[in-house]
PDB file of N, CA and C in Angstrom:
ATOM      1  N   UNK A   1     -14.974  -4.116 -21.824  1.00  0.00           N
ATOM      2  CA  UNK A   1     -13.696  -3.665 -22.380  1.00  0.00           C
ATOM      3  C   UNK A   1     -13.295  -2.328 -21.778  1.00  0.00           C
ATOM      4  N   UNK A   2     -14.222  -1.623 -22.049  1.00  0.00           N
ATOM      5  CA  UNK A   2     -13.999   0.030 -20.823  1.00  0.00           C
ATOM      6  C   UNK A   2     -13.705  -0.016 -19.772  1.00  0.00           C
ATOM      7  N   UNK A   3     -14.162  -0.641 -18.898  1.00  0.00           N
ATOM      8  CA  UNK A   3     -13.942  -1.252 -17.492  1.00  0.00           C
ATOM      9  C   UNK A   3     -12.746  -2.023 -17.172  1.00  0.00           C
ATOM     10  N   UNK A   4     -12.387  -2.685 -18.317  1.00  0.00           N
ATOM     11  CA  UNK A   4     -10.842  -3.161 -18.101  1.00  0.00           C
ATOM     12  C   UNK A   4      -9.507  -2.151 -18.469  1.00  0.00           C
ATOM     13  N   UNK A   5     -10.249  -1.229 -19.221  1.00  0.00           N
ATOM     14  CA  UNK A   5      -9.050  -0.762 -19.370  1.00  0.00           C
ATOM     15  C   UNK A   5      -9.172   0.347 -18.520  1.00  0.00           C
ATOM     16  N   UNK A   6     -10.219   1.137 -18.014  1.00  0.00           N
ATOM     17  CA  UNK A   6      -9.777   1.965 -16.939  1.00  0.00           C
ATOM     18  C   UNK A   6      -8.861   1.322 -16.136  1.00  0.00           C
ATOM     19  N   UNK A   7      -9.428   0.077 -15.295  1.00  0.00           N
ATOM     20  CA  UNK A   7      -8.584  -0.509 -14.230  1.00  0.00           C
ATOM     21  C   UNK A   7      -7.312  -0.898 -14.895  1.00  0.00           C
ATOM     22  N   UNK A   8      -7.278  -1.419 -15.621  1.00  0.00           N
ATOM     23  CA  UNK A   8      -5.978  -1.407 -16.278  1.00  0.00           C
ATOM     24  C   UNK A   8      -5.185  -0.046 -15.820  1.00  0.00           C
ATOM     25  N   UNK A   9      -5.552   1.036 -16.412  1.00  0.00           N
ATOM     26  CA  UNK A   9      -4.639   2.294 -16.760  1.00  0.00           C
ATOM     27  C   UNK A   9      -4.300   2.785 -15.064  1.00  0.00           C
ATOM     28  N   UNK A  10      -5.528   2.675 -14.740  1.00  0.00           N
ATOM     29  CA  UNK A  10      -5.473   3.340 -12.893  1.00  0.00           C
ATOM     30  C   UNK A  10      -4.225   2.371 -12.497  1.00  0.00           C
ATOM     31  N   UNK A  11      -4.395   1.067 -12.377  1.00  0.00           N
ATOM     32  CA  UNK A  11      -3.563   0.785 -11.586  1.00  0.00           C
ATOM     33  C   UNK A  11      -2.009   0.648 -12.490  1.00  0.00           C
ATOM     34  N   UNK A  12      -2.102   0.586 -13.184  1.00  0.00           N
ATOM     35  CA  UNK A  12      -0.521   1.404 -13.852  1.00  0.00           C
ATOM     36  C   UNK A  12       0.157   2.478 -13.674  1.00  0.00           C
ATOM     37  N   UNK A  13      -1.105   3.287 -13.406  1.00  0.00           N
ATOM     38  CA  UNK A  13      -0.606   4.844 -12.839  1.00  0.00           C
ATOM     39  C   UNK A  13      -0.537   4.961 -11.413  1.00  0.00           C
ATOM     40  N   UNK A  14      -0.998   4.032 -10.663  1.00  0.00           N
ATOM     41  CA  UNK A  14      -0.699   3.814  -9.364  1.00  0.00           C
ATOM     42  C   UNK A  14       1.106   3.179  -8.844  1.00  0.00           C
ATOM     43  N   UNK A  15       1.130   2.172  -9.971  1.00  0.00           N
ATOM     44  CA  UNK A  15       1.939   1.655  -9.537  1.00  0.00           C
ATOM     45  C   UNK A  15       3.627   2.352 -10.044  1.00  0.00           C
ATOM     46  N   UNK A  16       3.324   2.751 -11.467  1.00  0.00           N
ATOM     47  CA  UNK A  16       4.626   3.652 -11.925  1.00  0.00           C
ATOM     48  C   UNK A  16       4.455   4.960 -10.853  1.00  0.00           C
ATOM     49  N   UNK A  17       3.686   5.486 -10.474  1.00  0.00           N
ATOM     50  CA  UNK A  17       3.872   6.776  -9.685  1.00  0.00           C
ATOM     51  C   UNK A  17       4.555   6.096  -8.268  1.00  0.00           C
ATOM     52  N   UNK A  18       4.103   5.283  -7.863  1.00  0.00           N
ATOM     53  CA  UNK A  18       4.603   4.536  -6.780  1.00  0.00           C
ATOM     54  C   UNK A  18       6.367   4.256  -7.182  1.00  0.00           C
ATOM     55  N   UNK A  19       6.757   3.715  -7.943  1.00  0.00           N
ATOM     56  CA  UNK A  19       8.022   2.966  -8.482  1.00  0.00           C
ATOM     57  C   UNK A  19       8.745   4.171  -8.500  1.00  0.00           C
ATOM     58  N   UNK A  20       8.268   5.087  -9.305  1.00  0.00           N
ATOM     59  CA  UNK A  20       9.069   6.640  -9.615  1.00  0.00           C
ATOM     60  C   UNK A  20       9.355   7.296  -8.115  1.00  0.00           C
ATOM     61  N   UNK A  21       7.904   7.888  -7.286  1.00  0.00           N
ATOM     62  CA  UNK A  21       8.823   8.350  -5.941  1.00  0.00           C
ATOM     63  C   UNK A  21       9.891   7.481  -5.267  1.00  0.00           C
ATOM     64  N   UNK A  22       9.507   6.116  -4.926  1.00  0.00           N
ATOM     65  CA  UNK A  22      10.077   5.097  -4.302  1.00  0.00           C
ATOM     66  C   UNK A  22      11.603   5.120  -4.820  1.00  0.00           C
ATOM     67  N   UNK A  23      12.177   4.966  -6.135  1.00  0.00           N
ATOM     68  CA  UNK A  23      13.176   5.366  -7.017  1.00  0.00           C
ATOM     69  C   UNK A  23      14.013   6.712  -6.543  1.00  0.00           C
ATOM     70  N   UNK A  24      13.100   7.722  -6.387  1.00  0.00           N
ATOM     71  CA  UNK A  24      13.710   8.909  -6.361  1.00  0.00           C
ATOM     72  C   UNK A  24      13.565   9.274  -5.169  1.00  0.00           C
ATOM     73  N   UNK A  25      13.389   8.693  -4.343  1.00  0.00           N
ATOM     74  CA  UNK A  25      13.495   8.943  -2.377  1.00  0.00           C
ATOM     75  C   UNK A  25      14.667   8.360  -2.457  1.00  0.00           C
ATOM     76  N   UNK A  26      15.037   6.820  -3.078  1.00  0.00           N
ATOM     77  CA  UNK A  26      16.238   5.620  -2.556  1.00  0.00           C
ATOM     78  C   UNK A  26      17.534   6.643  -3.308  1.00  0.00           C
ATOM     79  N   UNK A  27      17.288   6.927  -4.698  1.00  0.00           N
ATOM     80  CA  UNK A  27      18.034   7.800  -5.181  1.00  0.00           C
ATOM     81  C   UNK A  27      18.964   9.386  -4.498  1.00  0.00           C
ATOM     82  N   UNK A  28      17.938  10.369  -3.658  1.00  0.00           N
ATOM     83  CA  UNK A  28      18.123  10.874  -3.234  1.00  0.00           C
ATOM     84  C   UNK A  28      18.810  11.184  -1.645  1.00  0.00           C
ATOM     85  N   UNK A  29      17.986  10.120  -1.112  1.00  0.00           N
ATOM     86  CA  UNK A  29      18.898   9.721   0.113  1.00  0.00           C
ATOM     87  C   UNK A  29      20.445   8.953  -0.390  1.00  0.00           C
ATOM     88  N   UNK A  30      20.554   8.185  -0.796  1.00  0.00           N
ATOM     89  CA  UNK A  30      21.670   7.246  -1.775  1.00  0.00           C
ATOM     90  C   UNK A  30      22.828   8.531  -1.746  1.00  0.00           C
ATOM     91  N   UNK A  31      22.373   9.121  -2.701  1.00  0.00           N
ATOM     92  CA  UNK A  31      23.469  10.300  -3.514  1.00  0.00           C
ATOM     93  C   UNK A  31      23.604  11.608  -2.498  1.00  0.00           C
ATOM     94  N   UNK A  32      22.353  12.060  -2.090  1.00  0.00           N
ATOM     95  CA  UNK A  32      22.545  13.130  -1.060  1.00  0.00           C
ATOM     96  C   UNK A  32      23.141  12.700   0.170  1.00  0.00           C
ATOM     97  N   UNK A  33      23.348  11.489   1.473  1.00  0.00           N
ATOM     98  CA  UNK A  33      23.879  11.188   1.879  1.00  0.00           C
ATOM     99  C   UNK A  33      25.339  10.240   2.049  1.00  0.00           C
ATOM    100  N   UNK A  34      25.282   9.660   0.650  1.00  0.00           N
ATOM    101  CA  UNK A  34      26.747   8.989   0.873  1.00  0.00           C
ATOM    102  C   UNK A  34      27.501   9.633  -0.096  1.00  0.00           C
ATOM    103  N   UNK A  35      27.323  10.393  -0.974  1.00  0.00           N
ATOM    104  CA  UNK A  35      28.228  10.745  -1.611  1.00  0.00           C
ATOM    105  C   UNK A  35      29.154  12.310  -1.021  1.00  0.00           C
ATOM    106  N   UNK A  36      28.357  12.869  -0.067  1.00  0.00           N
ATOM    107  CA  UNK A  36      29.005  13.874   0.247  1.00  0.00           C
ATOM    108  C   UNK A  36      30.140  13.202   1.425  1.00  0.00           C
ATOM    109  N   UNK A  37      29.595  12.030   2.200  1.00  0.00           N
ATOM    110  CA  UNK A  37      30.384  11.382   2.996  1.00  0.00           C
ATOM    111  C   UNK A  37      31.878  10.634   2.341  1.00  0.00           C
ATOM    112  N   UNK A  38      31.230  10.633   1.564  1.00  0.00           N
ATOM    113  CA  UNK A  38      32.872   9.608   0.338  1.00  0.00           C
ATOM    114  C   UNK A  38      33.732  10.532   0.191  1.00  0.00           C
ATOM    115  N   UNK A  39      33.255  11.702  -0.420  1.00  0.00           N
ATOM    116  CA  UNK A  39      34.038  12.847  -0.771  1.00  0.00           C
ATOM    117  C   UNK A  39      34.967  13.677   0.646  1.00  0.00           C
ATOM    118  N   UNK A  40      34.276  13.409   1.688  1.00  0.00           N
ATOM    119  CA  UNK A  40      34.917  13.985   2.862  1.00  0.00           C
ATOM    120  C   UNK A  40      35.718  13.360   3.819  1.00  0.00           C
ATOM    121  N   UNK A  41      35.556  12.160   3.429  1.00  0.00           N
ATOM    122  CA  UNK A  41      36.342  10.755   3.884  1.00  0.00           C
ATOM    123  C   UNK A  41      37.861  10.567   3.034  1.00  0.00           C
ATOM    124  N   UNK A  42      37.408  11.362   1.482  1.00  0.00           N
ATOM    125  CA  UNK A  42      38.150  11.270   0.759  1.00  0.00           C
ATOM    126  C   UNK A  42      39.041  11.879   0.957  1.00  0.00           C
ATOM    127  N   UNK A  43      38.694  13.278   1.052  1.00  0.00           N
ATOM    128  CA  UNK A  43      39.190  14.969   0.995  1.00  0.00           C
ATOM    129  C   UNK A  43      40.333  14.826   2.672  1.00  0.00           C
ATOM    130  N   UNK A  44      39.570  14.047   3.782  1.00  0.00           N
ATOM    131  CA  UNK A  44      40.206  14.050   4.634  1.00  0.00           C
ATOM    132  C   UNK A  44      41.662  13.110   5.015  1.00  0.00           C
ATOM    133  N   UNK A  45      41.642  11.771   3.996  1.00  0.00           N
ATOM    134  CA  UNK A  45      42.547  10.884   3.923  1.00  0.00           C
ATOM    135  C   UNK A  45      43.584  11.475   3.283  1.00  0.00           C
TER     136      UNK A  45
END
């Protein structure tokens, strides 16, 4: 039962830490690169 739930917990915390950067790289590139482009595409039309 100990043994399952370590592995249990490890790889949960592997995989949400994984999901969270992965999230917040797609997020950050996403918003930091196209949104300043929309706005200047905008600003310029």
């Amino acid at each position: 039962m100990k043994r399952w739930k370590v592995i249990l917990f490890l790889a949960g915390w592997l995989i949400l830490g994984f999901l969270v950067t992965a999230v917040n790289g797609l997020g950050e590139s996403a918003h930091g690169e196209h949104a300043p482009t929309t706005t200047a595409a905008e600003t310029a039309s």
